[in-house]
C-alpha atoms as a PDB file:
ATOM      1  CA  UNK A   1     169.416  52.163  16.505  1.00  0.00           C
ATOM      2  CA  UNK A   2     172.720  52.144  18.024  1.00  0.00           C
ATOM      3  CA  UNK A   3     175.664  54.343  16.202  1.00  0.00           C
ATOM      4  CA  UNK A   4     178.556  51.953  15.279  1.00  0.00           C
ATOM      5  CA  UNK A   5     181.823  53.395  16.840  1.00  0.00           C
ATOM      6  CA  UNK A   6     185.122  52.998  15.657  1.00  0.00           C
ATOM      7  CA  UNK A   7     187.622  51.277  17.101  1.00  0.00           C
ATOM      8  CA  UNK A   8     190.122  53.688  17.600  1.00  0.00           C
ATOM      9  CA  UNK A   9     193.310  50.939  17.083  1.00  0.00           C
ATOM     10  CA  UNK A  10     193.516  48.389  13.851  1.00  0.00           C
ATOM     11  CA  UNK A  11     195.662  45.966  12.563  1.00  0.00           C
ATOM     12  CA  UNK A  12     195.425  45.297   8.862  1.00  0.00           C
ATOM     13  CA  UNK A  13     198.028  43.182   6.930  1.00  0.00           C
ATOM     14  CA  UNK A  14     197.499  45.682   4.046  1.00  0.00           C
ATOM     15  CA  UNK A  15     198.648  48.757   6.246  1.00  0.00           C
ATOM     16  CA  UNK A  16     201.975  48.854   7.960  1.00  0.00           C
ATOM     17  CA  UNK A  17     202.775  45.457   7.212  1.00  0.00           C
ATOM     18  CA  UNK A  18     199.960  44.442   9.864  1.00  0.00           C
ATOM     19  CA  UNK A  19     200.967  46.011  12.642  1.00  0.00           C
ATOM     20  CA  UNK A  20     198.384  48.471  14.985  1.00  0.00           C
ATOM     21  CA  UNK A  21     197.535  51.654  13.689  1.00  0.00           C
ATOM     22  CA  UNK A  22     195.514  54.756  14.697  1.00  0.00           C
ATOM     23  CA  UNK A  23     192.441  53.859  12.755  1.00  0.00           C
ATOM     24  CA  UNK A  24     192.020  55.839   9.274  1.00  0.00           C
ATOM     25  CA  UNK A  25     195.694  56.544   9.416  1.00  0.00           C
ATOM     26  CA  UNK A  26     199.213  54.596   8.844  1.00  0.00           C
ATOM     27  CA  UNK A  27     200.167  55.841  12.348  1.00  0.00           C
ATOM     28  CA  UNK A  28     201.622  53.068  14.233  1.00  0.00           C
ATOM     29  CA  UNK A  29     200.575  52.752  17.746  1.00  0.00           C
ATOM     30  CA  UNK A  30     204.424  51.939  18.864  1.00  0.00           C
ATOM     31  CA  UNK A  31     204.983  55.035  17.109  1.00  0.00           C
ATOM     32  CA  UNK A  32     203.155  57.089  19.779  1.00  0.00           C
ATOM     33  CA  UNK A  33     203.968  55.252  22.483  1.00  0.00           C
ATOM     34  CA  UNK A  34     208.118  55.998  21.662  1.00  0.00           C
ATOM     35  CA  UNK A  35     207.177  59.622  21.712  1.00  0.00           C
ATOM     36  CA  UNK A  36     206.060  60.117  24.769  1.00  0.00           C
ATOM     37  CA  UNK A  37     208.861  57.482  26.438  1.00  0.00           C
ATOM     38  CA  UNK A  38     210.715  60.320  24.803  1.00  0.00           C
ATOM     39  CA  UNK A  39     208.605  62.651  27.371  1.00  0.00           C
ATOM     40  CA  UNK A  40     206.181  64.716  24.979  1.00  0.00           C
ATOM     41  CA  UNK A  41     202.746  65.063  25.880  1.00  0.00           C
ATOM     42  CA  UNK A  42     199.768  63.890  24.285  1.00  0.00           C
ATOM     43  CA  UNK A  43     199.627  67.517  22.927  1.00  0.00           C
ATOM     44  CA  UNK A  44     203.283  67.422  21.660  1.00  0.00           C
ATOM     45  CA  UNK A  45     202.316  64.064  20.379  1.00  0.00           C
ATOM     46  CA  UNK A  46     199.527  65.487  18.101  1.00  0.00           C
ATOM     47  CA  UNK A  47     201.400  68.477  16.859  1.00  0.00           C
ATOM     48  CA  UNK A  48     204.414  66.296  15.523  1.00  0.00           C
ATOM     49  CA  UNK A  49     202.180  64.259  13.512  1.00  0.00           C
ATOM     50  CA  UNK A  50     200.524  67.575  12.388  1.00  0.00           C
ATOM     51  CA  UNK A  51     197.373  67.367  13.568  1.00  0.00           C
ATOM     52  CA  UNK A  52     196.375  64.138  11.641  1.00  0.00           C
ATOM     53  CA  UNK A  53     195.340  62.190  14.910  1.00  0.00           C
ATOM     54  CA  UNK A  54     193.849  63.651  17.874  1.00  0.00           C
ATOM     55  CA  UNK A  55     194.735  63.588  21.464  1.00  0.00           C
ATOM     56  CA  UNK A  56     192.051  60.871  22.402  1.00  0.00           C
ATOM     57  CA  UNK A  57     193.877  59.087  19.183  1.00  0.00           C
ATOM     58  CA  UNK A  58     197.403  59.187  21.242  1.00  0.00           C
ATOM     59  CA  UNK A  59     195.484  57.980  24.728  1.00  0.00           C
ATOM     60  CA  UNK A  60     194.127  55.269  22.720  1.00  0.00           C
ATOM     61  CA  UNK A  61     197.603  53.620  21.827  1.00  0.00           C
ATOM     62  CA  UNK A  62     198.230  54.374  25.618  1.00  0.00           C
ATOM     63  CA  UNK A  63     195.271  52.549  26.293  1.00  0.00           C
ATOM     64  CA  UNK A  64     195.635  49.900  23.762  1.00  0.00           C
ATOM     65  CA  UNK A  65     199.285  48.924  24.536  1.00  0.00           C
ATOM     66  CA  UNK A  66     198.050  48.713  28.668  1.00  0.00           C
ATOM     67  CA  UNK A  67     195.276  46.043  27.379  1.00  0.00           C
ATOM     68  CA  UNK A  68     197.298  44.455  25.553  1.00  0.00           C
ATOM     69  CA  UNK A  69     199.768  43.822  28.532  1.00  0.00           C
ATOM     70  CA  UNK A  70     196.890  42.371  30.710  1.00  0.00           C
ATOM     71  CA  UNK A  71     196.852  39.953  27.990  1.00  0.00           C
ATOM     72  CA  UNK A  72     200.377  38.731  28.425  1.00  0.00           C
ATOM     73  CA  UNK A  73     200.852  35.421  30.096  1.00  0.00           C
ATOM     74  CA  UNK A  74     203.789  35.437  32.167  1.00  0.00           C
ATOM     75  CA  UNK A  75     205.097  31.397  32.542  1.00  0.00           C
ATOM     76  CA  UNK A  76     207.747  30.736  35.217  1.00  0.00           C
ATOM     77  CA  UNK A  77     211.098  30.040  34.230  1.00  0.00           C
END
């Protein structure tokens, strides 16, 4: 049997108003992502939300925001 692994992003309408979160937490990916525009590291990231996510946690929202962007259709103006 294969383990089921969790997706390390969500979106649930019931949590944060729907938009992505760090799974398990009401951490919003955007939230991350600000903080290290603002030049902390993943480490720094992790310590200011006091250890409640995990540094693969913050590369996930890296992750997820870059996928998300590959997405994006760009139409020509």
């Amino acid at each position: 049997m294969v383990p089921r692994t969790r997706t390390p992003i969500t979106a649930d309408p019931f949590v944060c108003s729907g938009q992505p979160v760090i799974t398990g937490t009401a951490i919003p990916a955007y939230r991350v992502l600000e903080l290290l525009r603002e030049g902390l590291s993943l480490d720094e990231v992790v310590e200011r939300f006091g250890g409640a996510i995990t540094r693969s946690q913050a590369r996930a929202c890296v992750e997820y925001a870059i996928a998300n962007l590959r997405q994006t259709v760009a139409y020509a103006a």
